[in-house]
Protein backbone atom coordinates (compact mmCIF):
# COMPACT_ATOMS: atom_id res chain seq x y z
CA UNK A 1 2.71 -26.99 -19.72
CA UNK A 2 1.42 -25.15 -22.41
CA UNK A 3 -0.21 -27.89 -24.84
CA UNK A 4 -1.55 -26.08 -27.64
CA UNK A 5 -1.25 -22.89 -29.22
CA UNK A 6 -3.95 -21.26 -31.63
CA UNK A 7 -3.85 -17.76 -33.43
CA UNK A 8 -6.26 -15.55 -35.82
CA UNK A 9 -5.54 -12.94 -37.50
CA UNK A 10 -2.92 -11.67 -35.62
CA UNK A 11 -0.85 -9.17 -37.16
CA UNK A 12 0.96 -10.83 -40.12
CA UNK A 13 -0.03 -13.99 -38.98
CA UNK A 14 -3.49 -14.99 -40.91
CA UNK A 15 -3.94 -18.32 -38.68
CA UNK A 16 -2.09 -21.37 -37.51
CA UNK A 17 -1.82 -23.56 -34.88
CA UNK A 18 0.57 -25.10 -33.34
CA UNK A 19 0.90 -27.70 -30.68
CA UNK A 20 3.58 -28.36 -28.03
CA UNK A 21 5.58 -30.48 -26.06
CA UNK A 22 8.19 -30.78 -23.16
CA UNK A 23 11.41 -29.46 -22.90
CA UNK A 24 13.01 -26.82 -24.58
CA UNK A 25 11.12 -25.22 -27.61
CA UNK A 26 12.99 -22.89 -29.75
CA UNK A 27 11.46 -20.44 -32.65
CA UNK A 28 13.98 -19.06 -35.21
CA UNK A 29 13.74 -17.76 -38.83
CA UNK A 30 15.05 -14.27 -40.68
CA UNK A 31 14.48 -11.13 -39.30
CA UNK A 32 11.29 -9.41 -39.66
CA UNK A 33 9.74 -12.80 -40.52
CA UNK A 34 7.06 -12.96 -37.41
CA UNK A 35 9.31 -14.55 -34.48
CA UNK A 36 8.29 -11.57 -32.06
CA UNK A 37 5.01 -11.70 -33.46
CA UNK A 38 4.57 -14.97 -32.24
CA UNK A 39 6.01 -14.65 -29.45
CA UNK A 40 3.84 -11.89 -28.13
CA UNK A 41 0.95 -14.39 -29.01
CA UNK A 42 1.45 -16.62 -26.34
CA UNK A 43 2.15 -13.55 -23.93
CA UNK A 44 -0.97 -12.24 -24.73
CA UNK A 45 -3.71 -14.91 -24.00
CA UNK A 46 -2.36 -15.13 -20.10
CA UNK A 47 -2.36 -10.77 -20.10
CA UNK A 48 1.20 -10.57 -20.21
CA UNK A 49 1.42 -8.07 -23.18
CA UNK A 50 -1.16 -6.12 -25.59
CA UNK A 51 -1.72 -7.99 -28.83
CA UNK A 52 -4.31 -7.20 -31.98
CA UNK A 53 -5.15 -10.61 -32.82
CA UNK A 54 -8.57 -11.70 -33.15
CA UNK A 55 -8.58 -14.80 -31.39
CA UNK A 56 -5.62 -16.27 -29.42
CA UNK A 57 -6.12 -19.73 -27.40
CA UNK A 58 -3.65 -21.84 -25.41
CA UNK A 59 -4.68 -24.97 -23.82
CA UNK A 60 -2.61 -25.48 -20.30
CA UNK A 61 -2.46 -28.75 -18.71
CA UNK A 62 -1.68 -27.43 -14.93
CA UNK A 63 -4.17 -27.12 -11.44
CA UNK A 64 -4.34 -24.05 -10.88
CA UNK A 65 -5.76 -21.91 -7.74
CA UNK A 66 -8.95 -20.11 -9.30
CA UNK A 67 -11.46 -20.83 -6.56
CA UNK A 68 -11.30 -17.20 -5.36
CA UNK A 69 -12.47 -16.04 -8.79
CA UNK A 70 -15.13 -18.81 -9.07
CA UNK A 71 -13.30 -20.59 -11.79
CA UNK A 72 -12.79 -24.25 -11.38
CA UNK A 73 -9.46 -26.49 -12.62
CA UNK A 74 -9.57 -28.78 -15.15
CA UNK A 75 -7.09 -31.04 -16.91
CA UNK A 76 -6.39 -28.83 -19.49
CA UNK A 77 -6.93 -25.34 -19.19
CA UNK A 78 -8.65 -23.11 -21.85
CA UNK A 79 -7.18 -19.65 -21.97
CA UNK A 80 -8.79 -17.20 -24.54
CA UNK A 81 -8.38 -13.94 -25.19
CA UNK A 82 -10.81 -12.22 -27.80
CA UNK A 83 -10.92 -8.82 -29.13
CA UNK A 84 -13.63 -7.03 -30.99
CA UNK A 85 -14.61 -3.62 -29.95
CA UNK A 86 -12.35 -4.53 -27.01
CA UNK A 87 -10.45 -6.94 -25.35
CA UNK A 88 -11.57 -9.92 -23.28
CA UNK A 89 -10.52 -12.94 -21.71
CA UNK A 90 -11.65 -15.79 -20.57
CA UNK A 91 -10.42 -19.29 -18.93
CA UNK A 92 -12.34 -22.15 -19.15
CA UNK A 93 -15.35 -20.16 -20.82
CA UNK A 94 -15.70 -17.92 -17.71
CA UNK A 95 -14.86 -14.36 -18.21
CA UNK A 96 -12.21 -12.93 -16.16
CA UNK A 97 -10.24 -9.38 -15.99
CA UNK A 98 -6.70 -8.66 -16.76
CA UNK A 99 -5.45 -8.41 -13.30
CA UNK A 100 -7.27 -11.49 -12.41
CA UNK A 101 -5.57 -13.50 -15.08
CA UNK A 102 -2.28 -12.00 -14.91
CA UNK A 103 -2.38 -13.33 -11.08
CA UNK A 104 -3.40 -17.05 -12.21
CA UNK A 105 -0.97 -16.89 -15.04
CA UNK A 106 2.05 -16.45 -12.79
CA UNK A 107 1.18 -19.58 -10.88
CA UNK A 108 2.73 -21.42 -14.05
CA UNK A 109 4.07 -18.94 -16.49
CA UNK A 110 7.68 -16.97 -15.89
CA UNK A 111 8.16 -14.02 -18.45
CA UNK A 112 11.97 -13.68 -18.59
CA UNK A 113 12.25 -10.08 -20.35
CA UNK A 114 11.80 -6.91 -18.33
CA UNK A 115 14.09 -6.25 -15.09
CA UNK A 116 12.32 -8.40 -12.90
CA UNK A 117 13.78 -9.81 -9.99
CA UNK A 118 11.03 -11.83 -8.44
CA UNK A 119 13.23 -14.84 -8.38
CA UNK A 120 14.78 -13.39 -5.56
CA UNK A 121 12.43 -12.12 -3.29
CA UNK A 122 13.57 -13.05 0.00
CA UNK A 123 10.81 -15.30 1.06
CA UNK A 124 11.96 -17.54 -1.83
CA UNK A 125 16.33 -16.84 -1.05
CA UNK A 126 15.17 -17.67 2.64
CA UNK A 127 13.11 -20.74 1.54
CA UNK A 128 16.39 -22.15 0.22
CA UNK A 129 18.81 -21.59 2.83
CA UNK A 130 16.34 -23.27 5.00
CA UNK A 131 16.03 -26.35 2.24
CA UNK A 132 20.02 -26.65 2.55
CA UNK A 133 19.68 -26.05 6.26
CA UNK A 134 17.62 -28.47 7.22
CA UNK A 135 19.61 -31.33 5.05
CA UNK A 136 22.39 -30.79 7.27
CA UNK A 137 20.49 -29.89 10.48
CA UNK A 138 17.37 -32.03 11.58
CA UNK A 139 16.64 -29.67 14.39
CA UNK A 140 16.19 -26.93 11.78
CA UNK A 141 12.75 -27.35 10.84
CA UNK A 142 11.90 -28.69 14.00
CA UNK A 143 12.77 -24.63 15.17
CA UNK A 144 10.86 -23.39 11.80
CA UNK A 145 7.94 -25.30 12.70
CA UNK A 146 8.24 -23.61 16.61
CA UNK A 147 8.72 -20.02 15.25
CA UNK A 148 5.76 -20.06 13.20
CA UNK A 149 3.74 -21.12 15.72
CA UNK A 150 4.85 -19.12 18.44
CA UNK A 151 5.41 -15.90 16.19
CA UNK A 152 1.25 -16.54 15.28
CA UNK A 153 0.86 -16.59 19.12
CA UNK A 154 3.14 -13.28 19.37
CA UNK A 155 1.08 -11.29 16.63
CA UNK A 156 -2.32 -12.48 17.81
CA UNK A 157 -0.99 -11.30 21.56
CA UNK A 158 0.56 -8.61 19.94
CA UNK A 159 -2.52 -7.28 18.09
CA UNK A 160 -4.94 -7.97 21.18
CA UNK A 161 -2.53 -6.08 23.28
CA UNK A 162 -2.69 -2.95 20.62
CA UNK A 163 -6.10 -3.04 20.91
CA UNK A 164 -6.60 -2.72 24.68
CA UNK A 165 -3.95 -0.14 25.01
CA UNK A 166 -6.66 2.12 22.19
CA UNK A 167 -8.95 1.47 23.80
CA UNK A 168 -7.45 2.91 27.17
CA UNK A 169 -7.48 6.07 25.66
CA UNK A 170 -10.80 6.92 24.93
CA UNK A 171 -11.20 4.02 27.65
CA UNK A 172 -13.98 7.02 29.80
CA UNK A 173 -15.78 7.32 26.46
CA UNK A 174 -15.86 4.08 25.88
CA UNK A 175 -17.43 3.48 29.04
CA UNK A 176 -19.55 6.19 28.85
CA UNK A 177 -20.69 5.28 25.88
CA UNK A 178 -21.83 1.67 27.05
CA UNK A 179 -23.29 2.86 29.81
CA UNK A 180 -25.91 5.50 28.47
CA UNK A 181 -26.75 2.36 26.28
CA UNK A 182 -27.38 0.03 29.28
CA UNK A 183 -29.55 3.07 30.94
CA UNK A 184 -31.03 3.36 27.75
CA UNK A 185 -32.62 0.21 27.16
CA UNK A 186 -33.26 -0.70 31.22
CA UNK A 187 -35.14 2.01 31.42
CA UNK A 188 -37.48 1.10 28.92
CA UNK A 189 -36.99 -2.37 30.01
CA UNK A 190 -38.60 -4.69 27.01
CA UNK A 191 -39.62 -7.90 26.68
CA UNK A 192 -39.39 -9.87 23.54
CA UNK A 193 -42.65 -10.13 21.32
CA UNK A 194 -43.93 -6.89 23.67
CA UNK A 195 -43.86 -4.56 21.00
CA UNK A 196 -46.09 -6.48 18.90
CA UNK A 197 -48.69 -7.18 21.29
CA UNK A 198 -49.14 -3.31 22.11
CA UNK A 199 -49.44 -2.77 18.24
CA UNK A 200 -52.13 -5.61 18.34
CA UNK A 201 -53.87 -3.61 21.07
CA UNK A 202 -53.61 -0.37 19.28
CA UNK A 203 -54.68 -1.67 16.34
CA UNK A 204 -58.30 -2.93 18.43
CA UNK A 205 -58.22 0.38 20.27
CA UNK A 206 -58.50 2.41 17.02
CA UNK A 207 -61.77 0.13 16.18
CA UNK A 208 -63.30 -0.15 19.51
CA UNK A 209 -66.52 3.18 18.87
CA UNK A 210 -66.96 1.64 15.57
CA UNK A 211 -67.53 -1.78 17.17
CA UNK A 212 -69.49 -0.39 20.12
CA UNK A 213 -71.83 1.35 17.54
CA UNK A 214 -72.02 -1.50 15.36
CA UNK A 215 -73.44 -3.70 18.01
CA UNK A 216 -75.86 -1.43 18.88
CA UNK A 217 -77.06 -1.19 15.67
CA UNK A 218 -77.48 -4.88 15.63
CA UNK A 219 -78.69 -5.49 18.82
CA UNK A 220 -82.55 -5.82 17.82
CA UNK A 221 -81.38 -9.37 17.18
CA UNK A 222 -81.88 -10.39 20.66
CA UNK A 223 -84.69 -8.17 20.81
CA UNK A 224 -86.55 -10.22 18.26
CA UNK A 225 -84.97 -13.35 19.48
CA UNK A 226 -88.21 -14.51 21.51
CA UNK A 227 -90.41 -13.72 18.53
CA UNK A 228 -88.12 -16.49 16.41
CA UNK A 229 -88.26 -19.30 18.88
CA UNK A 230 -92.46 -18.70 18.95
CA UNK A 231 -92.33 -18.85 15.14
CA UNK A 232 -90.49 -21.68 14.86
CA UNK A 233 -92.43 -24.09 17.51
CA UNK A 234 -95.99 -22.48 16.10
CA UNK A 235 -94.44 -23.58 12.76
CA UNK A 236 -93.29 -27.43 14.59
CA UNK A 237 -89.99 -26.92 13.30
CA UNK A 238 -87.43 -27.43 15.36
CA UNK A 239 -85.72 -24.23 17.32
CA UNK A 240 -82.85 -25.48 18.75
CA UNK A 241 -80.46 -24.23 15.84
CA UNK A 242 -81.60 -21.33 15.99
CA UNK A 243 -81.10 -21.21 20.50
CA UNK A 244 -77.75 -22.75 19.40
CA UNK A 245 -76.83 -20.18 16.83
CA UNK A 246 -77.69 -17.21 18.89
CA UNK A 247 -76.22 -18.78 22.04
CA UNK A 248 -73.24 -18.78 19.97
CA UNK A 249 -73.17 -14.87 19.28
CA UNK A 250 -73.59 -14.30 22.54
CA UNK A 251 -70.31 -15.75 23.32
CA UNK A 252 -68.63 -14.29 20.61
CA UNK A 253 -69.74 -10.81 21.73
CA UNK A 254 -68.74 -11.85 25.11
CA UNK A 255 -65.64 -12.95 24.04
CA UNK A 256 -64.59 -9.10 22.31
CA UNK A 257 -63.40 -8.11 25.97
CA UNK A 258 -64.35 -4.78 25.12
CA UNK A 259 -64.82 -3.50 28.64
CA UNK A 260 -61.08 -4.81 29.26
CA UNK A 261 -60.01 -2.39 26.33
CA UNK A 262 -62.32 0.54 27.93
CA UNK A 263 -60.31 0.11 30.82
CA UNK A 264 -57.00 0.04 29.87
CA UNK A 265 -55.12 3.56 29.66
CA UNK A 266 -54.71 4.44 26.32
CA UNK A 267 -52.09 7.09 26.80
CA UNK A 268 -49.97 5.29 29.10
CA UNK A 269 -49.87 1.92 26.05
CA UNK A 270 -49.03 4.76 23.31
CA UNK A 271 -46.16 6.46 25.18
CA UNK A 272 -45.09 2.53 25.68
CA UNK A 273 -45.37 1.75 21.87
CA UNK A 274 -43.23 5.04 21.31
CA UNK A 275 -40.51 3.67 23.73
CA UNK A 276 -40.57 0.52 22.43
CA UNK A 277 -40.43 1.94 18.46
CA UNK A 278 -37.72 4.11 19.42
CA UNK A 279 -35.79 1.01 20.56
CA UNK A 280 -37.07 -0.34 16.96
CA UNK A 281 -35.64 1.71 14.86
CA UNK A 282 -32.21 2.11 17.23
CA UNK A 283 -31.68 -1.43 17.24
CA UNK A 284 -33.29 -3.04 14.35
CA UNK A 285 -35.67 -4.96 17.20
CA UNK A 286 -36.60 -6.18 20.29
CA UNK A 287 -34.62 -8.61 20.47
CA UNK A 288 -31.75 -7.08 18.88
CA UNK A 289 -31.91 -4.48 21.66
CA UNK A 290 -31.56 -6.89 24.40
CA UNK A 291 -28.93 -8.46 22.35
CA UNK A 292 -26.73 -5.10 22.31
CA UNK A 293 -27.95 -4.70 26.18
CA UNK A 294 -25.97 -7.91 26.98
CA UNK A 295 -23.36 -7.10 24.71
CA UNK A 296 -22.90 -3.46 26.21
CA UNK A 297 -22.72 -5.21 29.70
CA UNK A 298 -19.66 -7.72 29.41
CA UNK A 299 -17.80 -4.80 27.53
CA UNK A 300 -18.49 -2.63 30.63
CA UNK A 301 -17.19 -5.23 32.60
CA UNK A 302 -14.52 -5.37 30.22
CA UNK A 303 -13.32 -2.12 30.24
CA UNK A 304 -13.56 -2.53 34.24
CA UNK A 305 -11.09 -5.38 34.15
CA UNK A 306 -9.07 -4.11 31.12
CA UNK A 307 -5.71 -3.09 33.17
CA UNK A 308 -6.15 -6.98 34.78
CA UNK A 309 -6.55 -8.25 31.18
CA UNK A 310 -3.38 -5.61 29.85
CA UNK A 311 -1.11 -6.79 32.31
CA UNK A 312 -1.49 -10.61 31.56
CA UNK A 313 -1.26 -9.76 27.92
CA UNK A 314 2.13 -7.99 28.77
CA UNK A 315 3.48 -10.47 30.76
CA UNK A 316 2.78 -13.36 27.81
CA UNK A 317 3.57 -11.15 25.07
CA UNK A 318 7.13 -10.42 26.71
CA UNK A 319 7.60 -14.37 27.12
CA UNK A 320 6.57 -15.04 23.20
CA UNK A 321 8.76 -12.33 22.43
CA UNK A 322 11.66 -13.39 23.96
CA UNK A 323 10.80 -17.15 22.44
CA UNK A 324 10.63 -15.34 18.76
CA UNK A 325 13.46 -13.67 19.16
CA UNK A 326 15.68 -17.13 20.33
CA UNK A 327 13.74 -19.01 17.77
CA UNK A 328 14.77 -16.29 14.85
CA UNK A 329 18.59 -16.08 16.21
CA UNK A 330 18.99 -19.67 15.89
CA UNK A 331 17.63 -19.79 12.55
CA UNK A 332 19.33 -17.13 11.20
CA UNK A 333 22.92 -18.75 12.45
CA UNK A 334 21.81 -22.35 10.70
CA UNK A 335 20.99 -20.00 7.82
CA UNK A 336 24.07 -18.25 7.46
CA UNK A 337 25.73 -21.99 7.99
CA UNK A 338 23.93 -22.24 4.40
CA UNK A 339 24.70 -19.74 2.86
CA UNK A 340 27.73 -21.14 1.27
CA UNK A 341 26.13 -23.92 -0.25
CA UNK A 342 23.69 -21.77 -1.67
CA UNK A 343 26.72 -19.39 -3.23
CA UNK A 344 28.67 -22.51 -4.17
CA UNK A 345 24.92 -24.11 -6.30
CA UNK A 346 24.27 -20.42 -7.77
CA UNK A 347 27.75 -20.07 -8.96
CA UNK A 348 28.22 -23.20 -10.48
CA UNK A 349 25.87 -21.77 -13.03
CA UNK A 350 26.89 -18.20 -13.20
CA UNK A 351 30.57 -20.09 -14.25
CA UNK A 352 28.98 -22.19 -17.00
CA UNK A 353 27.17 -18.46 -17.99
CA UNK A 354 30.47 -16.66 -18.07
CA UNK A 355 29.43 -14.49 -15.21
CA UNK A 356 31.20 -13.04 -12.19
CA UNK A 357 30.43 -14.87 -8.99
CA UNK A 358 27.52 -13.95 -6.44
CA UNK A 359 27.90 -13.20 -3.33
CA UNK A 360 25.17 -13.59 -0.47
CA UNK A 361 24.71 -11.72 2.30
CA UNK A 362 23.00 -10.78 5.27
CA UNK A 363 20.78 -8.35 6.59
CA UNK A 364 18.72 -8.02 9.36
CA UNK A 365 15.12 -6.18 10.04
CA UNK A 366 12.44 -6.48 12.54
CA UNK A 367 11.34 -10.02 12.82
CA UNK A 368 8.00 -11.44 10.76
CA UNK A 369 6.86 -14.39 9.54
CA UNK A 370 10.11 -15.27 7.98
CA UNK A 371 12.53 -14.00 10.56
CA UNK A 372 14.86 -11.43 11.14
CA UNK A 373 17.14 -12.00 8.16
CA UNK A 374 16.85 -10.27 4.50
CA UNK A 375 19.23 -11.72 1.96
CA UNK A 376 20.54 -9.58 -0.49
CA UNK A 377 22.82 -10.37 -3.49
CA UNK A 378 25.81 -8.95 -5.11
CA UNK A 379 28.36 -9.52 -7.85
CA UNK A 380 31.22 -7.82 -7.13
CA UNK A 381 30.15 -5.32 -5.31
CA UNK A 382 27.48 -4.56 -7.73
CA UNK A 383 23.59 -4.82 -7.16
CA UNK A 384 21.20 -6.58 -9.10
CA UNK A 385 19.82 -3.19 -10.06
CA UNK A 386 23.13 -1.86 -11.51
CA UNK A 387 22.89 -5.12 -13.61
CA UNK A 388 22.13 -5.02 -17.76
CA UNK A 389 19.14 -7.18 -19.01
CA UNK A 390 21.17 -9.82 -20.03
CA UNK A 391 23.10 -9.78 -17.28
CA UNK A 392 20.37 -10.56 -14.84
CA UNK A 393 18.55 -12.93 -16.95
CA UNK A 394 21.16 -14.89 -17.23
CA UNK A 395 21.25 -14.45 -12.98
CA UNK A 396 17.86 -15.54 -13.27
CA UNK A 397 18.54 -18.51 -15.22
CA UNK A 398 20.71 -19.56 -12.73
CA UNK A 399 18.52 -19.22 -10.00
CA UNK A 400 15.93 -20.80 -11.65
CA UNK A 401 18.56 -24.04 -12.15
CA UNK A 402 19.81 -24.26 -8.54
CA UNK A 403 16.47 -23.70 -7.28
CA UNK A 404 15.52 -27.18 -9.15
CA UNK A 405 19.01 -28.60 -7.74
CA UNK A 406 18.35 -27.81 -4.27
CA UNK A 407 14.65 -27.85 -4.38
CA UNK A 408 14.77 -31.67 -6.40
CA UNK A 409 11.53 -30.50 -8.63
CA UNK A 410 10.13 -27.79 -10.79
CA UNK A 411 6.95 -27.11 -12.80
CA UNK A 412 6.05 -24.37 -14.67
CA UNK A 413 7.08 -22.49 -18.43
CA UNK A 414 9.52 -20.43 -19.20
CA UNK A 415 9.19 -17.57 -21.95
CA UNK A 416 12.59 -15.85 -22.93
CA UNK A 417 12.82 -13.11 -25.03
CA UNK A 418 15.68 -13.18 -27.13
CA UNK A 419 18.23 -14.75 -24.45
CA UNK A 420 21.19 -14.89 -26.76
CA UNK A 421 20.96 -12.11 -28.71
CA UNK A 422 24.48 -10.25 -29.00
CA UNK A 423 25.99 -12.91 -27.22
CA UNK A 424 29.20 -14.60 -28.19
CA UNK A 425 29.09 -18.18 -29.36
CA UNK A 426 30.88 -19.64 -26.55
CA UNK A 427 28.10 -17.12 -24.49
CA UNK A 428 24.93 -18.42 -26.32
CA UNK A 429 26.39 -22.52 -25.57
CA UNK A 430 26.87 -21.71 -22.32
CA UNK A 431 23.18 -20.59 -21.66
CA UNK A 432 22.18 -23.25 -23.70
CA UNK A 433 23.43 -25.59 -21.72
CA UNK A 434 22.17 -24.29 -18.88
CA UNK A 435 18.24 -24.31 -20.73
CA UNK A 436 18.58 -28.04 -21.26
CA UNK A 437 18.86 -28.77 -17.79
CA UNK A 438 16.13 -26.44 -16.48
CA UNK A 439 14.12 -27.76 -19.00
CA UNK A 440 14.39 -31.42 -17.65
CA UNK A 441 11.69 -29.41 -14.85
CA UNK A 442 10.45 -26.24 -17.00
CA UNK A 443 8.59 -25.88 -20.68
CA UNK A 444 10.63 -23.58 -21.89
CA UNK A 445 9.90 -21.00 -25.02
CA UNK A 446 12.72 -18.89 -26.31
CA UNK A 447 13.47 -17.04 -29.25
CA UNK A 448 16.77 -18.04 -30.95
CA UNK A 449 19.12 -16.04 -33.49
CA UNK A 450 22.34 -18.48 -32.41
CA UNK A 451 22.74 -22.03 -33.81
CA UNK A 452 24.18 -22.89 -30.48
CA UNK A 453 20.64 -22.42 -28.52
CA UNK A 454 18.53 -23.55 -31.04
CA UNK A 455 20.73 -26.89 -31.59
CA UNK A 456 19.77 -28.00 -28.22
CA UNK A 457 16.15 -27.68 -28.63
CA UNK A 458 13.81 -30.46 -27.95
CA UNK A 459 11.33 -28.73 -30.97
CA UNK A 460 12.29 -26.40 -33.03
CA UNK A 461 9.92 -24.01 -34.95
CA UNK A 462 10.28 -22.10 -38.20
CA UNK A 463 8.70 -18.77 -38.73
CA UNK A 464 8.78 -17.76 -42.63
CA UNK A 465 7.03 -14.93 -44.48
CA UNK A 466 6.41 -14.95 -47.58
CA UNK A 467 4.67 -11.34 -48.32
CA UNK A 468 2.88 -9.62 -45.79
CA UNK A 469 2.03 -12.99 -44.31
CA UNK A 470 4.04 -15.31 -41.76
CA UNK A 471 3.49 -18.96 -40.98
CA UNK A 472 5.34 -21.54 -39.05
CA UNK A 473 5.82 -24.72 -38.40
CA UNK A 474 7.68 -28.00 -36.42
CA UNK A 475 10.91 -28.93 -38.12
CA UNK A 476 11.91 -32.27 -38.97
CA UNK A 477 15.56 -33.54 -37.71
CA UNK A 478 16.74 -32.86 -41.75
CA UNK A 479 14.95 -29.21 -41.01
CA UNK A 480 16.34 -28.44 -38.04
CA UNK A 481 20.21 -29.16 -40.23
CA UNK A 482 19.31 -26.98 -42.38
CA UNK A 483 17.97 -24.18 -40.23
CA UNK A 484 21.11 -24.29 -38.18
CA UNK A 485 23.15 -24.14 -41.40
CA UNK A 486 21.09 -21.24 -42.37
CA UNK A 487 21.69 -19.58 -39.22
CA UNK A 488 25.45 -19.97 -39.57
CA UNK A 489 26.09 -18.94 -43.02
CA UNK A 490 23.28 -16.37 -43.95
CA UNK A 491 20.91 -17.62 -47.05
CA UNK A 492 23.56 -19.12 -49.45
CA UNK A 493 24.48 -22.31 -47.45
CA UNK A 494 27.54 -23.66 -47.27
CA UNK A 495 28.94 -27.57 -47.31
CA UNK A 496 30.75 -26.27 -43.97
CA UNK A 497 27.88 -24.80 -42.47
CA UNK A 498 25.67 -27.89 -42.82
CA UNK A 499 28.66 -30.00 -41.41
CA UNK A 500 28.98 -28.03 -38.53
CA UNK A 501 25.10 -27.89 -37.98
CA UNK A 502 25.07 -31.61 -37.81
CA UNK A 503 28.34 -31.14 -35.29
CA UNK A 504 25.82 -28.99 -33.40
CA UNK A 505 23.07 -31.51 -33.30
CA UNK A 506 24.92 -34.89 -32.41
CA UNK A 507 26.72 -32.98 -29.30
């Protein structure tokens, strides 16, 4: 639920705050005095219309599924919206775009205004029917539980079987394809780490006439060596590090294997290294080379054994088939047993609305996820797109309250805009009525010009303007009397009007 409420400079509303609670919250006062004003306030800070306030907050106490927009959940949630150059907004202190929010938003919030019939998208009709279904039917969601297993078994099957029959026709290009890479690379035939060893070598190939003449140049060192050791014993000191010492460069010099490097064939190691680079740069590496070489060589074989594979894909996806197709039939007949109770619970409410009965019925298209059936509704042979605004909110109202019947919960707010406006007394009770039992599951936000609605209200708010600037506030029980008696008689209130507001309130 939405918790608390907190404007700037919004329009003709300098700043206030408000803060809410369950149930049914109504906002009334003359025209022109700020009620849509406010309104749009709280549709603004979740991106649900534009708005030139400076600062809007609303803290929601609700879990909802950020993780994929690297937000986390909290108790209550912050929702901001700013606006300076331009607009921003932000939950929880973490920036986050429009679209982004609007999808979070709709988690909780339901914007009852524009011609929007998500409340009947068939995933949620179906939903239902299979609710009422399986109270009456165990076996029902024992077969909803085996369709959407087996119909994930069917698609996978499906998809793999797609797959193989593309690739059957480029299936010789394919094939080609895998085997010039398999020629390819067995033809140069590398070993891992080779390609670094020959680089090693080239790298001591490029140096070897330097090294040669270097050592020539300091070969007078063992030339001289003799004339040391006499030195040193004519001197009685010791010779034996030196002997050491020069024992030691010996072996080092030795150990330079540059005859081995003479010997080796320097062309033959460079047309190698080009092999091997070309394999390098192909590949990304050695290894990565004999990687795709492995890879290359079960697809091969797989393209070999692809009308083996095709025909035992065939032969299961025609047995998953015919199971989704018996699984789907006998849900759609449990279903359609449903249907009437879902009629019966929908009209209950369209009678209390003064509305024409609805009528549900049944289509069928190809089978997914859901089934085979689409439901579709009509009042008399009318559409839901042939109905007025008012008309289908009011449908909508009554979805919403036989979804909590059948369902047995709800959680979430409800923002109306202007749901009894031109309506009839008897019109506005009747949706009334109908608000104070959604909002035993709901929050619910509504903007009221009928005493009947706003009698009902569990708060009631006053929007005044005095000047160019609008304020509001929670009314007190006395308030809320003398609001409704405003609302009934105009600005000069009458002894009958406060009577009957206090009729209104002790219902």
């Amino acid at each position: 639920m939405i918790e608390r409420l907190y404007i700037k400079k919004h329009i003709t509303f300098d700043e206030c705050e408000l803060e809410f609670k369950p149930g049914l919250s109504v906002f009334t006062g003359a025209s022109g005095a700020g009620k849509s004003v406010l309104m749009s306030a709280i549709l603004a800070v979740f991106g649900l219309s534009e708005s030139d306030a400076s600062v809007i907050e609303a803290d929601v106490g609700f879990e909802f599924d950020m993780g994929e927009f690297g937000i986390e959940s909290e108790e209550i949630n912050a929702f901001k919206m700013v606006k300076e150059k331009s607009v921003r907004y932000f939950i929880n202190n973490q920036s986050i775009a429009k679209k982004n929010l609007n999808e979070i938003a709709n988690q909780h919030i339901k914007y009852l205004s524009v011609k929007n019939v998500d409340e009947f998208a068939n995933e949620k009709l179906l939903n239902l029917l299979d609710i009422l279904a399986s109270k009456s039917n165990q076996k029902h969601s024992e077969n909803l539980s085996k369709f959407k297993s087996v119909f994930d078994e069917f698609t996978r099957t499906k998809k793999e079987l797609e797959k193989i029959e593309k690739d059957e026709i480029r299936l010789e290009e394919l094939k080609e394809f895998a085997k010039f890479e398999i020629d390819k690379i067995e033809q140069i035939s590398p070993k891992s780490g080779e390609f670094e060893e020959l680089m090693e070598i080239k790298k001591r190939l490029s140096k070897v006439d330097k090294i040669n003449d270097a050592w020539q140049k300091a070969w007078m060192i063992f030339e001289i060596e003799p004339k040391v050791v006499d030195a040193l014993r004519i001197s009685e000191i010791d010779s034996s590090f030196f002997e050491d010492a020069m024992n030691e460069l010996r072996a080092k010099k030795e150990g330079l294997n540059l005859d081995e490097l003479e010997e080796l064939n320097v062309e033959k190691i460079l047309d190698r290294i080009e092999a091997l680079s070309w394999l390098e740069k192909r590949y990304g590496g050695i290894d990565e080379a004999l990687k795709t070489l492995a890879q290359r060589k079960d697809e091969l074989r797989r393209y070999e054994d692809i009308e083996f594979e095709k025909s035992n894909l065939e032969k299961k996806f025609k047995e998953f088939k015919k199971d989704v197709v018996n699984l789907s039939n006998l849900i759609s007949d449990e279903r359609k047993n449903a249907k009437e109770n879902l009629e019966t619970s929908i009209n209950f409410y369209l009678k209390e609305l003064y509305m024409r009965n609805i009528k549900v019925m049944f289509l069928e298209k190809d089978i997914d996820k859901s089934g085979k059936d689409e439901i579709v509704f009509q009042i008399d042979g009318t559409n839901l797109k042939n109905l007025s605004s008012g008309e289908l909110n009011r449908l909508r109202l009554a979805f919403i309250a036989s979804n909590a019947d059948i369902v047995g919960f709800g959680d979430g707010v409800i923002i109306l805009d202007e749901i009894d406006a031109n309506l009839s007394g008897k019109e506005a009770m009747s949706i009334a009525d109908v608000l104070v039992k959604i909002s035993k599951f709901y929050q619910i936000f509504a903007i009221s010009h009928l005493p009947q609605l706003s009698s009902r209200a569990n708060s009631h708010f006053l929007v005044v303007k005095n000047g160019n600037t609008s304020s509001v506030h929670n009314l007190d029980e006395n308030e809320k009397i003398t609001e409704l008696a405003r609302m009934i008689s105009g600005e000069v209130i009458t002894q009958e009007a406060m009577e009957f507001a206090k009729k209104l309130r002790n219902f």
